[in-house]
Protein backbone atom coordinates (compact mmCIF):
# COMPACT_ATOMS: atom_id res chain seq x y z
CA UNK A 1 -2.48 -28.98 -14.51
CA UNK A 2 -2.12 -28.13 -11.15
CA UNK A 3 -4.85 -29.94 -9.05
CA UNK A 4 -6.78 -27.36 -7.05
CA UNK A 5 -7.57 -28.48 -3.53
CA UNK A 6 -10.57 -27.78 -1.61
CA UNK A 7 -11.61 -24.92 1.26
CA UNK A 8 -13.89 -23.31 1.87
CA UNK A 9 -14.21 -20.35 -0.91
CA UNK A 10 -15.01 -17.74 0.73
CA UNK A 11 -11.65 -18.09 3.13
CA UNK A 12 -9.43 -18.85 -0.26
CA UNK A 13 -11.03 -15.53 -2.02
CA UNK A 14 -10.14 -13.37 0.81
CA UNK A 15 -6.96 -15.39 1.19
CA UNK A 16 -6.14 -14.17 -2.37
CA UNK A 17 -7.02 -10.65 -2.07
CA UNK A 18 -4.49 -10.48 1.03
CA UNK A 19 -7.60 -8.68 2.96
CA UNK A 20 -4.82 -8.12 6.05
CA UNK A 21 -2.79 -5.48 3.14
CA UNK A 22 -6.19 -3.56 2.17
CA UNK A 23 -5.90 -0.95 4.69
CA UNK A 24 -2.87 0.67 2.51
CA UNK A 25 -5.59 1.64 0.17
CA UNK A 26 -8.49 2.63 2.80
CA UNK A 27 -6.00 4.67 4.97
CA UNK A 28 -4.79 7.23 2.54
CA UNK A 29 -8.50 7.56 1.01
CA UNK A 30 -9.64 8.34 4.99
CA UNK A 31 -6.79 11.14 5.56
CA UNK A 32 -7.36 12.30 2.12
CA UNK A 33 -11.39 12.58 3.24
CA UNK A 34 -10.50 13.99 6.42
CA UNK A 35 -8.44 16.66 5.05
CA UNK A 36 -11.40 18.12 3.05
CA UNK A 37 -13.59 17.50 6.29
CA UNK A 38 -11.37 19.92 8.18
CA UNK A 39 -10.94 22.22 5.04
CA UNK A 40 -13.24 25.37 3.86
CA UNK A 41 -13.59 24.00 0.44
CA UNK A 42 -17.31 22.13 -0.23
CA UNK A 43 -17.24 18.67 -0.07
CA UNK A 44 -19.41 16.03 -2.56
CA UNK A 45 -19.46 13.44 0.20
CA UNK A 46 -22.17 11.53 -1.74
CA UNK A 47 -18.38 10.31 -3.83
CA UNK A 48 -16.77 9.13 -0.92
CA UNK A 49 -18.03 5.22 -1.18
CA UNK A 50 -17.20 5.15 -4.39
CA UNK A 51 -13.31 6.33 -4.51
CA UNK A 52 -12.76 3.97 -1.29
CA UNK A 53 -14.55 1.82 -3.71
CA UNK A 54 -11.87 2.12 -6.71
CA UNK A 55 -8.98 2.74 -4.50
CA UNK A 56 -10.06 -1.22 -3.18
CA UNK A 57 -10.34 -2.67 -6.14
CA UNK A 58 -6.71 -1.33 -8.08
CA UNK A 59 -5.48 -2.41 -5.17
CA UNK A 60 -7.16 -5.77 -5.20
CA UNK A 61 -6.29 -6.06 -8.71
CA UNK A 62 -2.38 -5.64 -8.16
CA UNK A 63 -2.26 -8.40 -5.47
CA UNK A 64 -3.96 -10.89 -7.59
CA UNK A 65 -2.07 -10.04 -10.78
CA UNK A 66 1.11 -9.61 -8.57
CA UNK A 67 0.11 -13.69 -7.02
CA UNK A 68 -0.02 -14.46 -10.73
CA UNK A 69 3.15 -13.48 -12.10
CA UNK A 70 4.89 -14.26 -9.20
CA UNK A 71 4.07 -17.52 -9.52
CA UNK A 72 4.37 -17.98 -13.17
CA UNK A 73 7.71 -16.92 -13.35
CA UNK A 74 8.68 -19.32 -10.25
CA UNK A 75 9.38 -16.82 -7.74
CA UNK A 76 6.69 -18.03 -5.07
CA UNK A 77 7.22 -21.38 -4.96
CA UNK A 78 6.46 -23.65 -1.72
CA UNK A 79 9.19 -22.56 0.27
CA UNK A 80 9.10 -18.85 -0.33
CA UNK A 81 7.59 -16.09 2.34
CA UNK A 82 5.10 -14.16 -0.38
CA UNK A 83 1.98 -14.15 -2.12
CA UNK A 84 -1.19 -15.13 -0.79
CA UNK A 85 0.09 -19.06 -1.17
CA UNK A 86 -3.24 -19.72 -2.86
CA UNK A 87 -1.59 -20.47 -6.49
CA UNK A 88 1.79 -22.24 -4.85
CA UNK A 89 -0.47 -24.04 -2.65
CA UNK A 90 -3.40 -25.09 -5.14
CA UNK A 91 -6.39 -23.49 -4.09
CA UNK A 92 -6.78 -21.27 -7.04
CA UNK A 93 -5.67 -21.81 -10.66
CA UNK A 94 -3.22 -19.22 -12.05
CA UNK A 95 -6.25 -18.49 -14.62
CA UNK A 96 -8.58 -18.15 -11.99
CA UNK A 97 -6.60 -15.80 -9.96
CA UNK A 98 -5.44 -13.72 -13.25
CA UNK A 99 -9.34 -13.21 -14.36
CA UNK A 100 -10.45 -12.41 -10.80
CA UNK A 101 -7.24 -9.76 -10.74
CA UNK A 102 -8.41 -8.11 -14.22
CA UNK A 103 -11.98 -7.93 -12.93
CA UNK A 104 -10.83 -6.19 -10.01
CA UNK A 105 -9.02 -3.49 -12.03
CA UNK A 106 -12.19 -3.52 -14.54
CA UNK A 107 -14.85 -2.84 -11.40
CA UNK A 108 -12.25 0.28 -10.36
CA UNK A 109 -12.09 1.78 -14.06
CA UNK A 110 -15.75 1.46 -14.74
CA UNK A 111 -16.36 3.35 -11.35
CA UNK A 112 -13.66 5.71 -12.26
CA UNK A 113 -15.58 6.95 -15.30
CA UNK A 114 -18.51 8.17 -12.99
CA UNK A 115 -15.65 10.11 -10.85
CA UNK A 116 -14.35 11.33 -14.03
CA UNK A 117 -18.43 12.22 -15.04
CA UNK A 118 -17.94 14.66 -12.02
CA UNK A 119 -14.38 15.89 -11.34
CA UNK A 120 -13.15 15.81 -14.88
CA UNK A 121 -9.81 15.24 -16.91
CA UNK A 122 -7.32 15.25 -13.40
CA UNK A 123 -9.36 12.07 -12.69
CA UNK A 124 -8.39 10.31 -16.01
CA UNK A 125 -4.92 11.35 -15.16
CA UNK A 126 -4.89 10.06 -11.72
CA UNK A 127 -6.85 6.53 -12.93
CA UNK A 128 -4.44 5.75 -15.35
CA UNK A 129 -1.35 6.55 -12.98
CA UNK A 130 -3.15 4.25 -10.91
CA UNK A 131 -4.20 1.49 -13.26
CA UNK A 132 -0.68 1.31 -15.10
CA UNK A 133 1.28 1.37 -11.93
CA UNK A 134 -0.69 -1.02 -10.36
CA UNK A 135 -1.20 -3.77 -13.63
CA UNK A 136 2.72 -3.14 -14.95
CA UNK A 137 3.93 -3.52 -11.49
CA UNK A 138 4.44 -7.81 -12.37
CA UNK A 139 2.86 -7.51 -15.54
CA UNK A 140 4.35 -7.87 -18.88
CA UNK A 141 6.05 -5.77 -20.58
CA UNK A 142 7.24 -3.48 -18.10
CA UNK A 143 7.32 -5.61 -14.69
CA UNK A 144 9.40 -2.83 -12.83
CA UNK A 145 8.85 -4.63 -9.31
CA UNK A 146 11.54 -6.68 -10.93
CA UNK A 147 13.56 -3.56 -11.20
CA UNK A 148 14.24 -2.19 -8.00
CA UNK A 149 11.62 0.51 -8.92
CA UNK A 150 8.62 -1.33 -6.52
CA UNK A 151 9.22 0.84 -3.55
CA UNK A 152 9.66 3.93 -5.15
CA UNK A 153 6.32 3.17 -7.12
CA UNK A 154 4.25 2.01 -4.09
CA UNK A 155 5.38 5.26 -2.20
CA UNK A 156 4.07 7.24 -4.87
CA UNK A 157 1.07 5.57 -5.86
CA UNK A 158 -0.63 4.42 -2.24
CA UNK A 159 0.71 7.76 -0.68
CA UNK A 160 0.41 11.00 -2.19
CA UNK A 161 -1.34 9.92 -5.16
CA UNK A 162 -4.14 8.36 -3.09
CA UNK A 163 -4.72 10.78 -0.86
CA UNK A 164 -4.31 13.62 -3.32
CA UNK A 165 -6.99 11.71 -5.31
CA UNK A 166 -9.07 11.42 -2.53
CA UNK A 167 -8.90 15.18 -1.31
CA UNK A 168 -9.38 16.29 -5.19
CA UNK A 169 -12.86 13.89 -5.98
CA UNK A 170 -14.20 15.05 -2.90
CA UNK A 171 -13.62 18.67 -3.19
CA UNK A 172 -12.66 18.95 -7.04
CA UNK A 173 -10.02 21.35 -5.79
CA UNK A 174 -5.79 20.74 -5.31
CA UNK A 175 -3.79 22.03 -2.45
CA UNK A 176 -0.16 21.74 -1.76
CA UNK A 177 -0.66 20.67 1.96
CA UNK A 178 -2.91 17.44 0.98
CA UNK A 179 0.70 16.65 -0.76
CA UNK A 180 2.76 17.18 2.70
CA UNK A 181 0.09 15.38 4.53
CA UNK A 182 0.45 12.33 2.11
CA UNK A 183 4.11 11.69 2.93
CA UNK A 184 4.40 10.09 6.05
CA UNK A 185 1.96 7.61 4.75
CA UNK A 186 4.13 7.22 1.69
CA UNK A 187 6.85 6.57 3.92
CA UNK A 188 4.91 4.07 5.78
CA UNK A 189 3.35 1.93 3.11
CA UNK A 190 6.65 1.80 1.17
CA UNK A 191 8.07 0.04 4.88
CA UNK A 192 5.27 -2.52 4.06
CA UNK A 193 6.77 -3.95 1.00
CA UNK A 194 10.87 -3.13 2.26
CA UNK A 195 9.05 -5.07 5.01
CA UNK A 196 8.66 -7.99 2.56
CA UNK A 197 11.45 -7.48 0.56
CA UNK A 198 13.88 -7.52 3.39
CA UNK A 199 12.18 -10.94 4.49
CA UNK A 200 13.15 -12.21 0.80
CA UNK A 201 16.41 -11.17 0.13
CA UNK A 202 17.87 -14.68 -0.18
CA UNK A 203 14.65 -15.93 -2.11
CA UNK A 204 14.45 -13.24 -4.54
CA UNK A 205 18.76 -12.95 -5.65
CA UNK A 206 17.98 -16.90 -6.44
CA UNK A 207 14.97 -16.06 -8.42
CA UNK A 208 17.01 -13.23 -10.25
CA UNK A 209 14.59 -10.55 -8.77
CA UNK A 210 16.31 -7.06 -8.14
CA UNK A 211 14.42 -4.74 -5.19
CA UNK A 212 16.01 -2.30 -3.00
CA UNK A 213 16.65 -4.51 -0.29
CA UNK A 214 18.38 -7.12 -2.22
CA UNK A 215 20.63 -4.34 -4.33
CA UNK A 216 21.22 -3.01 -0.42
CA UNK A 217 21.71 -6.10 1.03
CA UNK A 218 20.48 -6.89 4.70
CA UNK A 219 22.06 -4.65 7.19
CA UNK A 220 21.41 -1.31 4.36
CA UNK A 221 18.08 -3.04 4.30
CA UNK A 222 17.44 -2.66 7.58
CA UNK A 223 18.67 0.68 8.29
CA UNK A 224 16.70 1.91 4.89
CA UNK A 225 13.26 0.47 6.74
CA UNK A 226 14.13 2.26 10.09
CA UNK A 227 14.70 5.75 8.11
CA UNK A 228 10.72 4.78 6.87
CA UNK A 229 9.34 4.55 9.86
CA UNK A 230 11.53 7.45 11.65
CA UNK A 231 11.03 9.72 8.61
CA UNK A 232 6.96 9.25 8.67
CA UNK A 233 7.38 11.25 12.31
CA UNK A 234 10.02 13.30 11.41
CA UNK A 235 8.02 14.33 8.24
CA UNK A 236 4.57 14.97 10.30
CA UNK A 237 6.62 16.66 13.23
CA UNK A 238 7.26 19.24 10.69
CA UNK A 239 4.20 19.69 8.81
CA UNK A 240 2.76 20.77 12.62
CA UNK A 241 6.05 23.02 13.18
CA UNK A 242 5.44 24.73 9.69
CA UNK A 243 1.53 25.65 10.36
CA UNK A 244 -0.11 22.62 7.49
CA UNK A 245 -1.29 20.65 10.43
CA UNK A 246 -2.77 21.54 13.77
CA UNK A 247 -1.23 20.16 17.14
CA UNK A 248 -3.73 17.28 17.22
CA UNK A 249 -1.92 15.60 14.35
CA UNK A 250 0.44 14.53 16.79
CA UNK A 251 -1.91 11.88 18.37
CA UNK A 252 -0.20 10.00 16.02
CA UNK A 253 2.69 9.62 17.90
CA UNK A 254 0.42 7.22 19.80
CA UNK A 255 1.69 4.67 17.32
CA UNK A 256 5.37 4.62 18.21
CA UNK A 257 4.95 1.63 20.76
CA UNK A 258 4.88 -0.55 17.24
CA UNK A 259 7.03 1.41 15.28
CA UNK A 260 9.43 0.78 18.34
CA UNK A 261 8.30 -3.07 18.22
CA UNK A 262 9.23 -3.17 14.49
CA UNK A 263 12.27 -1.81 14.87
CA UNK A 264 13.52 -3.86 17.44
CA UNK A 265 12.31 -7.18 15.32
CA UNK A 266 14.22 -5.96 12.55
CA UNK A 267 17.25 -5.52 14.35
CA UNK A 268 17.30 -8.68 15.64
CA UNK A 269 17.15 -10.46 12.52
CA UNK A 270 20.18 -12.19 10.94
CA UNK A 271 21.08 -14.12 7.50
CA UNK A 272 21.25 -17.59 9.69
CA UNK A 273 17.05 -16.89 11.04
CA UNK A 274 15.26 -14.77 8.53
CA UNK A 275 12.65 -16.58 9.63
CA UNK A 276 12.59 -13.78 12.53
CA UNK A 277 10.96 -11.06 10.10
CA UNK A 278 8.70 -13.44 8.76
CA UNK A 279 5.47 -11.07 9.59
CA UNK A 280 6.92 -7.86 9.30
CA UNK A 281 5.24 -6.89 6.59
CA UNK A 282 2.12 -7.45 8.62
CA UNK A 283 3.60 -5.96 11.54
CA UNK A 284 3.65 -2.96 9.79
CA UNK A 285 0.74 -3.19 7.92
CA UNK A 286 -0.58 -2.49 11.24
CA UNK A 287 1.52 -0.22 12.71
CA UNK A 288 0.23 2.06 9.06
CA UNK A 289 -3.35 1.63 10.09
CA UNK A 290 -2.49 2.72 13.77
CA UNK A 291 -0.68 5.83 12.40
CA UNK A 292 -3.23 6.40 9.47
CA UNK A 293 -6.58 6.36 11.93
CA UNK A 294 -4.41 8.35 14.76
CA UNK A 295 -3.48 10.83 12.27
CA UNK A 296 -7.00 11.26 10.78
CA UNK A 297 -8.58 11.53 14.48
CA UNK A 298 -5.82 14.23 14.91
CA UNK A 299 -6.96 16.24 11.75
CA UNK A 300 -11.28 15.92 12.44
CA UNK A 301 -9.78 17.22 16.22
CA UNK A 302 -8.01 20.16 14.81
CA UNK A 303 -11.09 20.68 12.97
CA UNK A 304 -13.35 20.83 15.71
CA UNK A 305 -11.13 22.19 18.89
């Protein structure tokens, strides 16, 4: 067995739970909260905590579940980019980190029932979208991050389904905008993982792992993670041009200093130094959060000017 080497525990828990990637679940809960700020329909605000709540922990669950597999089917090893490093460099046991990820998706179900308690049946629905995409994403028997499908799911799952299930628990109600609203984010936490998955290319065709970016192959790669970040503006110029934002929404283009700084990065990196994309997912982790709380400012602004 694998020895396990000492730190403090604290720093190797929040090390595991890859607390840098957790805004991509608090963002899309905020716009989604926002949007039924800034709407006429009541709002059950008393809910709030607790869908930021289970939005944290799926997420939180599918990292640590994600670190497991990963690891137990050799694709992090020492001298690979991903993962929190805390299996591949022993300071958690692969049953440790595998309990810890189920009890993460067990603390979002159970407070999933109480949202279904008050918002009904389209809350099951959601949850289980949620708690399937999130557990099969590594996990046995579907795995379809080995697929190619990863992107496709995270864009789906930590952008309109998020903030549609954020706008819906708070207001019990559906609307059509919430779903052009969500987009951009889609577009921007999906860049998070082509972020990664760019990065890994080399590491993952070794390991026999099929994404996008290693079916596209660097250069596509790179021009598929520009259209991301380009479309999430595109996307939001439009829903102000078509009336289902105000004006204000486009405080977010506050953001495009990183956006800019991310795309420049990218385009300077080559097979021979990879190792020049190293953080990009982080990079862009940000540069989500920037857009995210701009965007959200813009909607409570719209709201109140």
């Amino acid at each position: 067995m694998q020895k396990i080497k000492q730190k403090n525990k604290i720093v190797v828990w929040l090390q595991a739970i890859r607390i840098f990637s957790l805004t991509a679940s608090v963002v899309p809960v905020l716009i989604g909260a926002a949007i039924a700020f800034a709407g006429k329909d009541a709002v059950f605000w008393g809910l709030f905590p607790l869908v930021l709540f289970c939005s944290l922990m799926f997420q939180i669950g599918t990292n640590m579940v994600n670190d497991y597999y990963d690891f137990k089917k050799g694709i992090d090893t020492a001298d690979s980019y991903g993962s929190s490093r805390c299996l591949v460099d022993g300071l958690l046991s692969p049953g440790q980190m595998l309990i810890a990820g189920l009890g993460a998706f067990a603390l979002g179900i159970l407070g999933g029932f109480v949202l279904i308690y008050f918002r009904g049946y389209p809350i099951l629905l959601l949850g289980v979208v949620g708690f399937v995409g999130g557990l099969c994403y590594t996990a046995m028997p579907i795995s379809y991050k080995y697929f190619a499908l990863g992107d496709i799911a995270v864009f789906i799952l930590m952008g309109p389904l998020m903030v549609i299930g954020s706008y819906f628990c708070l207001t019990g109600k559906y609307d059509n905008s919430v779903l052009f609203i969500s987009i951009p984010v889609g577009f921007l936490v999906a860049a998070i993982l082509q972020a990664n998955n760019t990065r890994d290319i080399n590491h993952d065709r070794q390991a026999g792992v099929k994404t996008i970016a290693s079916l596209l192959g660097l250069n596509k790669a790179k021009f598929s993670y520009i259209s991301l970040l380009v479309g999430a503006y595109l996307v939001l110029t439009a829903t102000v041009l078509l009336g289902v934002l105000n004006w204000w929404a486009l405080i977010a283009f506050a953001s495009l200093p990183l956006a800019a700084k991310n795309i420049k990065t990218i385009c300077t990196c080559r097979d021979s130094c990879i190792e020049t994309i190293t953080t990009l997912d982080v990079m862009t982790a940000k540069l989500h959060l920037a857009f995210g709380v701009l965007l959200m400012a813009g909607i409570l602004l719209g709201k109140l000017f």
